[in-house]
N, C-alpha and C. Protein backbone atom coordinates (compact mmCIF):
# COMPACT_ATOMS: atom_id res chain seq x y z
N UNK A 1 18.64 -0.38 -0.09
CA UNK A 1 19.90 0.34 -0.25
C UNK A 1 20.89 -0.57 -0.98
N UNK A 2 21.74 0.17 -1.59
CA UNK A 2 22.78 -0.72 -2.41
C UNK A 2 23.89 -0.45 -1.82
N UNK A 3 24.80 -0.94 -1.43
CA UNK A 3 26.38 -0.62 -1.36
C UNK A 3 27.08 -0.39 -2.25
N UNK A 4 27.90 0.92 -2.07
CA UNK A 4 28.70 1.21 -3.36
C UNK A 4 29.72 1.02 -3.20
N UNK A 5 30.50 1.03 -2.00
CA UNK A 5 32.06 0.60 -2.01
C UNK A 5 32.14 1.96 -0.94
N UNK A 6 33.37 2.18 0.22
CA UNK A 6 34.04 3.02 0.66
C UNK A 6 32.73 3.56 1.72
N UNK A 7 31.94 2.70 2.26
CA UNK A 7 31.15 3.20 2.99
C UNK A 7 29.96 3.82 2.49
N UNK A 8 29.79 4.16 1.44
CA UNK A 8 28.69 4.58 0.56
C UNK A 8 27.36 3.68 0.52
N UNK A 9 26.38 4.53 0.73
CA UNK A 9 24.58 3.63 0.29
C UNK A 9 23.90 4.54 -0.76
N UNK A 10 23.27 3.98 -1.22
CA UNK A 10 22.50 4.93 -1.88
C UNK A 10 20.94 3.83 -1.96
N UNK A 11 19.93 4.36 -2.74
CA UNK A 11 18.67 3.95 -2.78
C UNK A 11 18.23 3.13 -3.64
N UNK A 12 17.76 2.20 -3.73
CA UNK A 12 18.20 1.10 -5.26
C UNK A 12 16.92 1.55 -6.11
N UNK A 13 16.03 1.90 -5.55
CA UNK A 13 14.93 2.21 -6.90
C UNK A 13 14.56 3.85 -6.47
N UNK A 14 14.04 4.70 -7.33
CA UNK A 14 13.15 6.26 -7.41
C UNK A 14 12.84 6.17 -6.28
N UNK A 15 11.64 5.07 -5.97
CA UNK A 15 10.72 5.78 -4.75
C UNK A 15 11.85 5.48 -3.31
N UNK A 16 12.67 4.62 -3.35
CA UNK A 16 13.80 4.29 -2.32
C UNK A 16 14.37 5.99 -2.03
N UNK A 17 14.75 6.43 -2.85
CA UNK A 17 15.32 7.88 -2.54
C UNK A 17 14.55 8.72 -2.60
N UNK A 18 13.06 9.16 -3.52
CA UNK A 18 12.34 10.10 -2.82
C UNK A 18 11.67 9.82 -1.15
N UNK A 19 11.85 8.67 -0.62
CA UNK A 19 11.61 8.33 0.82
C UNK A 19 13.04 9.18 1.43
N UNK A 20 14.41 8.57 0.94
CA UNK A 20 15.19 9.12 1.98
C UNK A 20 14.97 10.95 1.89
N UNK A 21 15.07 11.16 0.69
CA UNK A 21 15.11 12.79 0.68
C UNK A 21 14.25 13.09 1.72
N UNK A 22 12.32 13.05 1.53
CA UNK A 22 11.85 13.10 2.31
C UNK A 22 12.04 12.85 3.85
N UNK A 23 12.75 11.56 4.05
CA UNK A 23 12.99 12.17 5.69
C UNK A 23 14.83 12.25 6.10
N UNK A 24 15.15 12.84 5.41
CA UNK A 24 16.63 13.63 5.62
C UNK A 24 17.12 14.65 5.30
N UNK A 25 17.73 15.28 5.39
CA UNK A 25 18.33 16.14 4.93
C UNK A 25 20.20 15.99 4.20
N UNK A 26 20.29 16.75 3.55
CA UNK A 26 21.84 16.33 2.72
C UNK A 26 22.78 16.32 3.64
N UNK A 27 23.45 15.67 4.66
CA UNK A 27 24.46 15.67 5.36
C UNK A 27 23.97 15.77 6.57
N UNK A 28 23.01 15.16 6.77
CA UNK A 28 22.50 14.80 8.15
C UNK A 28 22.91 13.20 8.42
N UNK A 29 23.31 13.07 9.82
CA UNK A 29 23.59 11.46 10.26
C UNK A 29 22.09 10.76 10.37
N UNK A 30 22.05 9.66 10.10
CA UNK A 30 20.81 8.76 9.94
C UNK A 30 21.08 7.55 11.24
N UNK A 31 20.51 6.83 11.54
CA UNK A 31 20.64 5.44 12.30
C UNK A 31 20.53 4.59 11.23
N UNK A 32 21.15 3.37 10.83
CA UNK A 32 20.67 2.44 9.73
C UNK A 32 21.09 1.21 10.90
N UNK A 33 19.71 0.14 10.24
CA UNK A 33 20.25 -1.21 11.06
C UNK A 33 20.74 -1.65 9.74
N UNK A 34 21.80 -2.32 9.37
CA UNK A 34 22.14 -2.79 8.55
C UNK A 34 21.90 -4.77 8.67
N UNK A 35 21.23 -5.20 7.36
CA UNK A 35 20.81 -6.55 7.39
C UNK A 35 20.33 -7.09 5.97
N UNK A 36 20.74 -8.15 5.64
CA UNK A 36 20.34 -8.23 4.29
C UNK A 36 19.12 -8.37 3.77
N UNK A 37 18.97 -8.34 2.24
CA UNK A 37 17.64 -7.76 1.92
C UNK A 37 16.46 -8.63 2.53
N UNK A 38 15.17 -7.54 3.06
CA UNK A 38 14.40 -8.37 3.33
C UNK A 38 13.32 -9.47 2.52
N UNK A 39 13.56 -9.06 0.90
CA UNK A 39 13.13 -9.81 0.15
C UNK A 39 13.64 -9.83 -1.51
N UNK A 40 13.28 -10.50 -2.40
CA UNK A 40 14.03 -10.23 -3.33
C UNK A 40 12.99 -9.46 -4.21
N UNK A 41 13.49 -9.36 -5.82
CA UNK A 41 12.81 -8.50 -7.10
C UNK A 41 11.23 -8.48 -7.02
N UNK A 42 10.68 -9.73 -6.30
CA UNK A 42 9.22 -9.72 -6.30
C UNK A 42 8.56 -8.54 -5.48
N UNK A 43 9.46 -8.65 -4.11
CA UNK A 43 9.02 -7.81 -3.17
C UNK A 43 9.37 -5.94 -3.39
N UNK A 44 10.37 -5.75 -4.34
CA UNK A 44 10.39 -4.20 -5.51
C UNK A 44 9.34 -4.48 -6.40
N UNK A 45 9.15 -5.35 -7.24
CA UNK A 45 7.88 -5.25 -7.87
C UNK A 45 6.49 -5.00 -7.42
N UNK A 46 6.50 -5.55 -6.21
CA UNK A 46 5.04 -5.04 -5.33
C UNK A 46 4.88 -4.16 -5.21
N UNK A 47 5.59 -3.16 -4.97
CA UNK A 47 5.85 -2.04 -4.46
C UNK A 47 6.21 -1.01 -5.05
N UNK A 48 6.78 -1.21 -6.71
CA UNK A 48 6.33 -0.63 -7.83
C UNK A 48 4.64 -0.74 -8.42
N UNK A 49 4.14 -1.87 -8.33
CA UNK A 49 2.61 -1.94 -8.54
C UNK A 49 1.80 -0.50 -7.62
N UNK A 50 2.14 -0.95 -6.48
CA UNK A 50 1.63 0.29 -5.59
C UNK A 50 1.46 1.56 -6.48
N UNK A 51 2.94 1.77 -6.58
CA UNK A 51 3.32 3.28 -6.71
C UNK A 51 2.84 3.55 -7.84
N UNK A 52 2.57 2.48 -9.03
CA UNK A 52 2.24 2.62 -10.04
C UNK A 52 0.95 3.24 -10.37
N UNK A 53 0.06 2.31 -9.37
CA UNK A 53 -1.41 2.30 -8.89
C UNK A 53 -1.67 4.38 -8.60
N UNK A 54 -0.94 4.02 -7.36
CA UNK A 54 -0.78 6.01 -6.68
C UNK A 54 -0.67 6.78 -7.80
N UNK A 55 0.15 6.56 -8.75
CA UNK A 55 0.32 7.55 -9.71
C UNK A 55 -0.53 8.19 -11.13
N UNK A 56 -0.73 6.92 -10.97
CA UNK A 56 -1.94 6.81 -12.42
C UNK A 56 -3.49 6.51 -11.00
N UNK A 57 -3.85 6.83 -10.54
CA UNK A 57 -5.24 7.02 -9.53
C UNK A 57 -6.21 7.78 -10.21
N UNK A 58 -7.06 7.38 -10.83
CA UNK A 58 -8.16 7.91 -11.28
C UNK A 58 -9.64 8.02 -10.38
N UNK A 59 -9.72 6.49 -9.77
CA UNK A 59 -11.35 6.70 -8.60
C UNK A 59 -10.63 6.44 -7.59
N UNK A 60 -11.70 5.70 -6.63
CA UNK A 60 -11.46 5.23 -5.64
C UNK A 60 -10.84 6.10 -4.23
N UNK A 61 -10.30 5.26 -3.06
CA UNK A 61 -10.50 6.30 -1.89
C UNK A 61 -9.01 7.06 -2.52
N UNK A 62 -8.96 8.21 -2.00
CA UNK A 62 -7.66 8.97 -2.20
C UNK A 62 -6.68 8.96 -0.88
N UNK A 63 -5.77 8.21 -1.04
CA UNK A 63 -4.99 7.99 0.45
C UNK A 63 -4.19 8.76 -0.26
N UNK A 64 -3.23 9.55 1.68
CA UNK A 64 -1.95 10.43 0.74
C UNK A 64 -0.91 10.20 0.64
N UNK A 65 -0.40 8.79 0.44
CA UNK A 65 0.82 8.23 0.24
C UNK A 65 0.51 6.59 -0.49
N UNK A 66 1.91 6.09 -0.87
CA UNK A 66 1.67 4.98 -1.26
C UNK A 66 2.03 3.94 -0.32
N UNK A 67 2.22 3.98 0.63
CA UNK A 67 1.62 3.06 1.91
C UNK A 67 0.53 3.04 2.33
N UNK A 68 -0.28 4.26 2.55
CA UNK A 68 -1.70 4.27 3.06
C UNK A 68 -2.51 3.25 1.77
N UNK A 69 -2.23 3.84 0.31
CA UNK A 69 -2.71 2.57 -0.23
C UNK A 69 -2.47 1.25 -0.82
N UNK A 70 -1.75 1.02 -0.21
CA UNK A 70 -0.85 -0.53 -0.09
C UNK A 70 -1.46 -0.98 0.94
N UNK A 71 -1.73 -0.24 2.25
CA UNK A 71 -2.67 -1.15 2.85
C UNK A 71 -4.05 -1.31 2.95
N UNK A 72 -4.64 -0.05 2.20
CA UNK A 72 -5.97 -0.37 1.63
C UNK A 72 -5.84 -1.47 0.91
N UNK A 73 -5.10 -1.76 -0.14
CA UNK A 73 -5.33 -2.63 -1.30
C UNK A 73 -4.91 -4.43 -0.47
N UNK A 74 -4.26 -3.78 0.33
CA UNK A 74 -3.83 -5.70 0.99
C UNK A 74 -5.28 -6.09 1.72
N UNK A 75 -5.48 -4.69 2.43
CA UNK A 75 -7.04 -4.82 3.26
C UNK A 75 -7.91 -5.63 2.21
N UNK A 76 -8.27 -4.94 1.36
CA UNK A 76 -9.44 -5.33 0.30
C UNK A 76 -9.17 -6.92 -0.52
N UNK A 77 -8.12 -6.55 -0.56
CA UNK A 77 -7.54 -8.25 -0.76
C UNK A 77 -7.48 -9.55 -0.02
N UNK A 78 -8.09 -9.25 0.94
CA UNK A 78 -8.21 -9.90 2.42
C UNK A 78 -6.46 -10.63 3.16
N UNK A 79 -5.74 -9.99 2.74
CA UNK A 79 -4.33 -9.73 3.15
C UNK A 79 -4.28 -9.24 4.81
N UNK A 80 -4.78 -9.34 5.69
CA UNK A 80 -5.29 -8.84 6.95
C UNK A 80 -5.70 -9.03 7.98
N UNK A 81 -5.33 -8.69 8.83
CA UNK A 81 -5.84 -8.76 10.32
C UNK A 81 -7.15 -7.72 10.18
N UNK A 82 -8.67 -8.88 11.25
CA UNK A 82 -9.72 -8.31 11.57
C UNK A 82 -10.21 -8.11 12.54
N UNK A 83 -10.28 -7.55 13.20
CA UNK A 83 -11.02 -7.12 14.60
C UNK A 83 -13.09 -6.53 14.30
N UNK A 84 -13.39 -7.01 15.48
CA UNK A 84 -14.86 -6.66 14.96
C UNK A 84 -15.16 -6.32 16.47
N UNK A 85 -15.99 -5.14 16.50
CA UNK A 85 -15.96 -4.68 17.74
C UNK A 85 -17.91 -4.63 17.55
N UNK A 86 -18.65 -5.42 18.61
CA UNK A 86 -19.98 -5.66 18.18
C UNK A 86 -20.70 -4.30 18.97
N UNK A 87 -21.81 -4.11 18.27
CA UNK A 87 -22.47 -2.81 18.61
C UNK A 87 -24.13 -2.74 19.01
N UNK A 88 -24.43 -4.30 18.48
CA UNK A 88 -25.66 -4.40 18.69
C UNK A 88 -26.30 -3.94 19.83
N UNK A 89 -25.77 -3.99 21.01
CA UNK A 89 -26.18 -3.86 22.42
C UNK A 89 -26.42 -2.48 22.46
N UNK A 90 -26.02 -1.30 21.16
CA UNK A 90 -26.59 0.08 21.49
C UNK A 90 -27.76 0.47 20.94
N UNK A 91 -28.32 1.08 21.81
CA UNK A 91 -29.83 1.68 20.62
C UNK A 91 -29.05 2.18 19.20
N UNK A 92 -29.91 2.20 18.49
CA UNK A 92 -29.36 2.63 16.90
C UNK A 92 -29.06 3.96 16.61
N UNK A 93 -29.61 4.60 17.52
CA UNK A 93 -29.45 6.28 17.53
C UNK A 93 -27.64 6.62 18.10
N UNK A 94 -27.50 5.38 18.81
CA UNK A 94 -26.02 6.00 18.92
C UNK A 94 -24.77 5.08 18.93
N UNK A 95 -25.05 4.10 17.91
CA UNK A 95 -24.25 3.41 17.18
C UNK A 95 -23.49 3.78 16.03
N UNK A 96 -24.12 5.15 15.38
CA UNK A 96 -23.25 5.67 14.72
C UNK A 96 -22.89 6.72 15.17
N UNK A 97 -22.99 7.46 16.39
CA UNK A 97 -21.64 7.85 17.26
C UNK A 97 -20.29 7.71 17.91
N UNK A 98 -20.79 6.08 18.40
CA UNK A 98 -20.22 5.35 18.90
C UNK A 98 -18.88 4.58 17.97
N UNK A 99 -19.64 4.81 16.86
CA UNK A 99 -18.38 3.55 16.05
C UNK A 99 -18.06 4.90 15.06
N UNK A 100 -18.44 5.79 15.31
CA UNK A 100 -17.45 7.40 14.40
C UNK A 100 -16.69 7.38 15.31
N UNK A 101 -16.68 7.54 16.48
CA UNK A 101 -15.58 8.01 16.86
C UNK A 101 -14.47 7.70 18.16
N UNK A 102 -15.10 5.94 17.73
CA UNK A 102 -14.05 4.80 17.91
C UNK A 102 -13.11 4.81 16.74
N UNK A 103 -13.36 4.50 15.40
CA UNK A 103 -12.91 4.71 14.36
C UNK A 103 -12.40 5.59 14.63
N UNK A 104 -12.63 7.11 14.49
CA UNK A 104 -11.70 8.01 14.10
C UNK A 104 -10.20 8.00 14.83
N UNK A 105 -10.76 7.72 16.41
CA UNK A 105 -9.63 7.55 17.48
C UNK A 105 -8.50 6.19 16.80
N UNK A 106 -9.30 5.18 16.69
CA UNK A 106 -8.21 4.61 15.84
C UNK A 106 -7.35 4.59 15.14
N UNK A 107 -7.58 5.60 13.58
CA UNK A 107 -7.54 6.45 12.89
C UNK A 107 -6.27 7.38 13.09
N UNK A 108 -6.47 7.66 13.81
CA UNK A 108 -5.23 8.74 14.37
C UNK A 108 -4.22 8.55 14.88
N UNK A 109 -4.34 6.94 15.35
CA UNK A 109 -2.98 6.05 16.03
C UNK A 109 -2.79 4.95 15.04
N UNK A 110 -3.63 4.53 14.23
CA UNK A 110 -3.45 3.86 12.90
C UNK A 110 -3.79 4.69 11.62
N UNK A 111 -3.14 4.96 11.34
CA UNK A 111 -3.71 5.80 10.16
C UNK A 111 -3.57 4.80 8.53
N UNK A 112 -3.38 4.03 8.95
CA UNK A 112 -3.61 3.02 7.62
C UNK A 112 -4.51 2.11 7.87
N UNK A 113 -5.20 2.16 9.12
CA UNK A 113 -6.18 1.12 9.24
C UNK A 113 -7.50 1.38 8.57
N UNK A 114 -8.23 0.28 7.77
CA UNK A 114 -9.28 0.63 6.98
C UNK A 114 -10.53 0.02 7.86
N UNK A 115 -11.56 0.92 8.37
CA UNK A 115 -12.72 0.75 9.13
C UNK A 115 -13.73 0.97 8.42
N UNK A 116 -14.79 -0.18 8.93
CA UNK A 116 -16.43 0.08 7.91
C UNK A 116 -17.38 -0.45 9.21
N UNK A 117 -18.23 -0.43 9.02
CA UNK A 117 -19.52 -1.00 9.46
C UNK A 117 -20.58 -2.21 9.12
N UNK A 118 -20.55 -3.59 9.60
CA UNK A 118 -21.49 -4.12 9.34
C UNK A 118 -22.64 -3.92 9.55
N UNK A 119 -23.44 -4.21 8.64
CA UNK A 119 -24.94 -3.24 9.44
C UNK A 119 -25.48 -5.05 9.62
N UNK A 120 -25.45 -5.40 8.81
CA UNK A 120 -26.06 -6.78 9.30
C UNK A 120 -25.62 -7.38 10.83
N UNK A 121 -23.79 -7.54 11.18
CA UNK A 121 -23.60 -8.15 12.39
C UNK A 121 -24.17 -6.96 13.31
N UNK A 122 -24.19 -5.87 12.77
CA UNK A 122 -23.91 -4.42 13.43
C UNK A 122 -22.77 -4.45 14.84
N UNK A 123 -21.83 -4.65 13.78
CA UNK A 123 -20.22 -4.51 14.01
C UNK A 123 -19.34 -3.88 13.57
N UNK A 124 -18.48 -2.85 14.04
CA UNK A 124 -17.73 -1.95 13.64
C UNK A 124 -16.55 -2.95 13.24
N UNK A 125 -15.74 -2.77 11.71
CA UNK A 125 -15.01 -3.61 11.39
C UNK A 125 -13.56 -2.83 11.10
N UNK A 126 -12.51 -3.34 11.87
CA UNK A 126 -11.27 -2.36 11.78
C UNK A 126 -9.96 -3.69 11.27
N UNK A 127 -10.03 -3.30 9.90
CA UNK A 127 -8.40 -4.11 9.09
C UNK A 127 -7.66 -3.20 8.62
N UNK A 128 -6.52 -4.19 9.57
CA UNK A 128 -5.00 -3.75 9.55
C UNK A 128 -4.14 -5.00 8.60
N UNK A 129 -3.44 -4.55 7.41
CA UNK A 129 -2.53 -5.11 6.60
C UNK A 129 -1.65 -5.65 7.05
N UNK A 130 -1.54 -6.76 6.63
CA UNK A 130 -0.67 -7.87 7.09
C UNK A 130 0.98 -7.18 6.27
N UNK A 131 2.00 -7.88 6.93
CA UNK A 131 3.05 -7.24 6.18
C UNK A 131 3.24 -8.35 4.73
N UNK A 132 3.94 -7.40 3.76
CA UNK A 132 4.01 -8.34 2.62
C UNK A 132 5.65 -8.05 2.37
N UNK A 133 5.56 -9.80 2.45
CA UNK A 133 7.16 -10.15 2.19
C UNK A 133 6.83 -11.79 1.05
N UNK A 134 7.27 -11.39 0.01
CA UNK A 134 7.52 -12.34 -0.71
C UNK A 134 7.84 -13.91 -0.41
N UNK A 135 9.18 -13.66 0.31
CA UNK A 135 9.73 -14.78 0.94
C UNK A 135 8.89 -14.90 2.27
N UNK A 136 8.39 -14.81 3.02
CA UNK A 136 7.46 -15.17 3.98
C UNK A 136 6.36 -15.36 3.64
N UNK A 137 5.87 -15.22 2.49
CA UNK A 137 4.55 -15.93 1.99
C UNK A 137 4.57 -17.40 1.20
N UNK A 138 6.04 -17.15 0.29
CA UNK A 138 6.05 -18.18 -0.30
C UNK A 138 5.33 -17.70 -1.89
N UNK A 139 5.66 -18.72 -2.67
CA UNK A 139 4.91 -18.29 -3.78
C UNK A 139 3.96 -18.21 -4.53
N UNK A 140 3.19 -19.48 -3.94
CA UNK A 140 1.89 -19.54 -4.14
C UNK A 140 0.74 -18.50 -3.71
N UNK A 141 0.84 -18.43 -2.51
CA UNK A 141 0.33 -17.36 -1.58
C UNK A 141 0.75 -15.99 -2.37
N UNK A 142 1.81 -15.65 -2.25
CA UNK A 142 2.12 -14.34 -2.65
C UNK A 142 1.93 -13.60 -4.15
N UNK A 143 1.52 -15.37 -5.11
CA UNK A 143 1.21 -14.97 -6.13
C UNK A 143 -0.21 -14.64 -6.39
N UNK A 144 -1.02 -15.22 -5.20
CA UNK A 144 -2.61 -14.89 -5.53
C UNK A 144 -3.00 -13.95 -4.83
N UNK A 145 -2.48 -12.90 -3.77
CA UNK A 145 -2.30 -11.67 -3.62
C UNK A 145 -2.28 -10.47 -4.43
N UNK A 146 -1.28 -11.39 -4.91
CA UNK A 146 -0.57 -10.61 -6.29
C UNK A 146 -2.04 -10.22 -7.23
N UNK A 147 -2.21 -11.33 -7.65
CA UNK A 147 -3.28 -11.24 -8.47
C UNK A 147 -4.56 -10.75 -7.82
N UNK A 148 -4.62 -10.28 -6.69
CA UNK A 148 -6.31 -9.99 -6.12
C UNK A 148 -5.57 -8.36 -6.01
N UNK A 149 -4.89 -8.00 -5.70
CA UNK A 149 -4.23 -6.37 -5.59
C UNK A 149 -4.50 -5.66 -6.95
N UNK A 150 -3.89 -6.77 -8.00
CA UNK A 150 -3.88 -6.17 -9.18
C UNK A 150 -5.36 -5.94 -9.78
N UNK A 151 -6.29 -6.88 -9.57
CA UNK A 151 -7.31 -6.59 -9.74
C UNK A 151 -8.10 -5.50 -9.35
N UNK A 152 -7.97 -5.26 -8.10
CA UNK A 152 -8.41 -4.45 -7.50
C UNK A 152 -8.22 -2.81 -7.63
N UNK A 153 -7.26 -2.83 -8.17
CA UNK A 153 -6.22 -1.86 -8.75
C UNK A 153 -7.02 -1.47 -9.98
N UNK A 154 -7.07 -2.26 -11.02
CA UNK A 154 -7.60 -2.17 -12.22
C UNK A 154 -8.99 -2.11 -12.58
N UNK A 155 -9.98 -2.64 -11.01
CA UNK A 155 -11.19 -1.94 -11.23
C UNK A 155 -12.07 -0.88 -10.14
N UNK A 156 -10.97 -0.54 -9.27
CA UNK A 156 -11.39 0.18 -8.30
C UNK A 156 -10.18 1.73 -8.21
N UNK A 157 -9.22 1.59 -8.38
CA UNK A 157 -8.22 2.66 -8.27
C UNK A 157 -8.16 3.34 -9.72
N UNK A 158 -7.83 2.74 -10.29
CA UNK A 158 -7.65 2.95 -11.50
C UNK A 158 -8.24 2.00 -13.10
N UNK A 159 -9.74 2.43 -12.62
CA UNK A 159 -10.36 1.81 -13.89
C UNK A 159 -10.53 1.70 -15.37
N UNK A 160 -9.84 0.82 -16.05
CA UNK A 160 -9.76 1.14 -17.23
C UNK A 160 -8.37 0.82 -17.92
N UNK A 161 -7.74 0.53 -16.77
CA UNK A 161 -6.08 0.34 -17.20
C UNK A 161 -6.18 -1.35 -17.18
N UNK A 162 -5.52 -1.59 -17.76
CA UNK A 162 -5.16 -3.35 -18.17
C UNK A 162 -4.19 -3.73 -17.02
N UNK A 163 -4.05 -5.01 -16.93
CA UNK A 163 -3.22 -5.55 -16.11
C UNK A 163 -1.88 -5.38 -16.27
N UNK A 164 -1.74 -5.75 -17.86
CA UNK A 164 -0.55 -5.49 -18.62
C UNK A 164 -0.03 -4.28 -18.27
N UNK A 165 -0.71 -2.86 -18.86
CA UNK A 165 -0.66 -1.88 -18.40
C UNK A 165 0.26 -1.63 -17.07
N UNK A 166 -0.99 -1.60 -16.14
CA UNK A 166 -0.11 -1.91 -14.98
C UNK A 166 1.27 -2.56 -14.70
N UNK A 167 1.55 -3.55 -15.21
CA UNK A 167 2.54 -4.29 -14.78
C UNK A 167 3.90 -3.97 -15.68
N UNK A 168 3.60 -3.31 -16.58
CA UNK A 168 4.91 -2.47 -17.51
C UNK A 168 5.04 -1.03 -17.02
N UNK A 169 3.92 -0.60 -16.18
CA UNK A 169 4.46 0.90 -15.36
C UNK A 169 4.98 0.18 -14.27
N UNK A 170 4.91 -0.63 -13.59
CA UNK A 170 5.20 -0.83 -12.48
C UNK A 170 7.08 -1.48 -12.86
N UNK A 171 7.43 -2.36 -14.05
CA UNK A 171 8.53 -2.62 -14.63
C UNK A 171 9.32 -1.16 -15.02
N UNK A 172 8.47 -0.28 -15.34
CA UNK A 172 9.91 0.89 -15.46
C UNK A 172 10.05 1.57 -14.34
N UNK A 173 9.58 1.42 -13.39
CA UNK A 173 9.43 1.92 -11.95
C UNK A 173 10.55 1.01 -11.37
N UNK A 174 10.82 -0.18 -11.61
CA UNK A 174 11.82 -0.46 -11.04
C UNK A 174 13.19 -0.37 -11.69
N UNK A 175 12.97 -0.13 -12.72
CA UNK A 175 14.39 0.28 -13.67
C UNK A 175 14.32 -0.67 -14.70
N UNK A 176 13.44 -2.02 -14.43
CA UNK A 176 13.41 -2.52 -16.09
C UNK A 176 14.34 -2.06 -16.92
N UNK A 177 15.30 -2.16 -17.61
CA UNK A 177 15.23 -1.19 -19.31
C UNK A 177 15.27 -2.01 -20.22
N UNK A 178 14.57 -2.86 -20.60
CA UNK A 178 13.86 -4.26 -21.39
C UNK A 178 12.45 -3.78 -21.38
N UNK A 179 11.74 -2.23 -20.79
CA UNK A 179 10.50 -1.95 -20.84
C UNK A 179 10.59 -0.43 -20.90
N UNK A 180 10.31 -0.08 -21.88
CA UNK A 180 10.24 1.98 -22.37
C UNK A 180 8.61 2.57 -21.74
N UNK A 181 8.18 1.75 -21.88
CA UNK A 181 6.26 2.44 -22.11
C UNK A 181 6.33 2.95 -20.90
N UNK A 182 5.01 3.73 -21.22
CA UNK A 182 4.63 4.99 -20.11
C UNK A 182 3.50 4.87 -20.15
N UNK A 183 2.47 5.17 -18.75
CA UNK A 183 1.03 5.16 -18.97
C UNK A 183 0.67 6.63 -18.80
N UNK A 184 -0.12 6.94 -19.43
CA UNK A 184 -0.25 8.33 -19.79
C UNK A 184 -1.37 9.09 -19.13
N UNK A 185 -2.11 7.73 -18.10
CA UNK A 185 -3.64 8.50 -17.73
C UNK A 185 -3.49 9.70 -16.29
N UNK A 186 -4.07 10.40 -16.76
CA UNK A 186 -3.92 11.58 -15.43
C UNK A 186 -4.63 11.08 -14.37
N UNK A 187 -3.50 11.41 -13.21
CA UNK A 187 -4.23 10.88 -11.82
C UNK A 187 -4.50 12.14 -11.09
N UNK A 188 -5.54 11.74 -9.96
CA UNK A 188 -6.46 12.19 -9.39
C UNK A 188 -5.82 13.52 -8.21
N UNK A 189 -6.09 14.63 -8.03
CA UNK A 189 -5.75 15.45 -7.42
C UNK A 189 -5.77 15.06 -5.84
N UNK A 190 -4.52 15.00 -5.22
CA UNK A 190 -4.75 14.48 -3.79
C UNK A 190 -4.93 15.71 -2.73
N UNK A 191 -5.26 15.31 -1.66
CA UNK A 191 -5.88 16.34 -0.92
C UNK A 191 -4.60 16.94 -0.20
């Protein structure tokens, strides 16, 4: 949020205010904790990458927001908390009962949590995304994130797009205007 003067906020980037629209209404009272920013331009740029990613989506899983895949992509980036819940001890006939619909239950109280199956440990594997804050990573860290998201992005979400690419949609997403371009590839019909 930005301060405008006289008590006024408004949303500092697009997706900042299609969030508030979405959960407000025009002249409805809100709760705000008010506190300064929790990170600086790096941490809008992440988060333009995301949205960038969501928008231009060609493969990969189809989450229905750009949080659900922000934390796929931190998941896959190994950005994450892992839990491994072991299964060996069941006959095999109902190990994939057992870990469907542990998972799913999860699922429904995490709904950004990304679950798979080792078949080798034969361990049900449930990662949850670490939070990403620029300034709490530091820069080193946050820059090789950076760089494993984007990758990931460019050959799993959206294959075929350049890094560059990416990173000049994600610059007019934050208001850049030192950057005009547009990526033009049609994304993927969400469910």
């Amino acid at each position: 949020m930005r301060y405008e003067g006289n008590g006024r906020f408004v949303g500092v980037a697009r997706v900042d205010r299609e969030i508030a629209d979405d959960m407000a209404e025009p002249g409805q009272v809100v709760l705000m904790r008010l506190a300064k920013k929790r990170s600086n331009r790096q941490n809008a740029y992440f988060h333009a990458l995301i949205q960038a990613a969501f928008d231009n989506q060609t493969a990969g899983p189809l989450p229905p927001s750009p949080a659900h895949l922000k934390a796929w992509l931190l998941c896959d980036a190994g950005h994450c908390e892992e839990y491994r819940v072991p299964l060996a001890s069941l006959k095999p006939e109902h190990v994939r009962n057992v870990a469907g619909t542990l998972a799913s239950a999860l699922k429904r109280n995490c709904d950004t949590m990304v679950t798979s199956y080792d078949t080798r440990a034969h361990e049900l594997v449930l990662r949850v995304a670490r939070s990403w804050s620029f300034r709490a990573l530091g820069p080193e860290l946050a820059a090789e994130i950076l760089d494993k998201v984007i990758g990931v992005i460019c050959t799993q979400v959206c294959p075929g797009m350049s890094p560059e690419d990416l990173r000049r949609h994600a610059k007019n997403l934050t208001g850049d205007p030192s950057n005009t371009a547009h990526i033009g590839q049609p994304a993927l019909a969400r469910p």
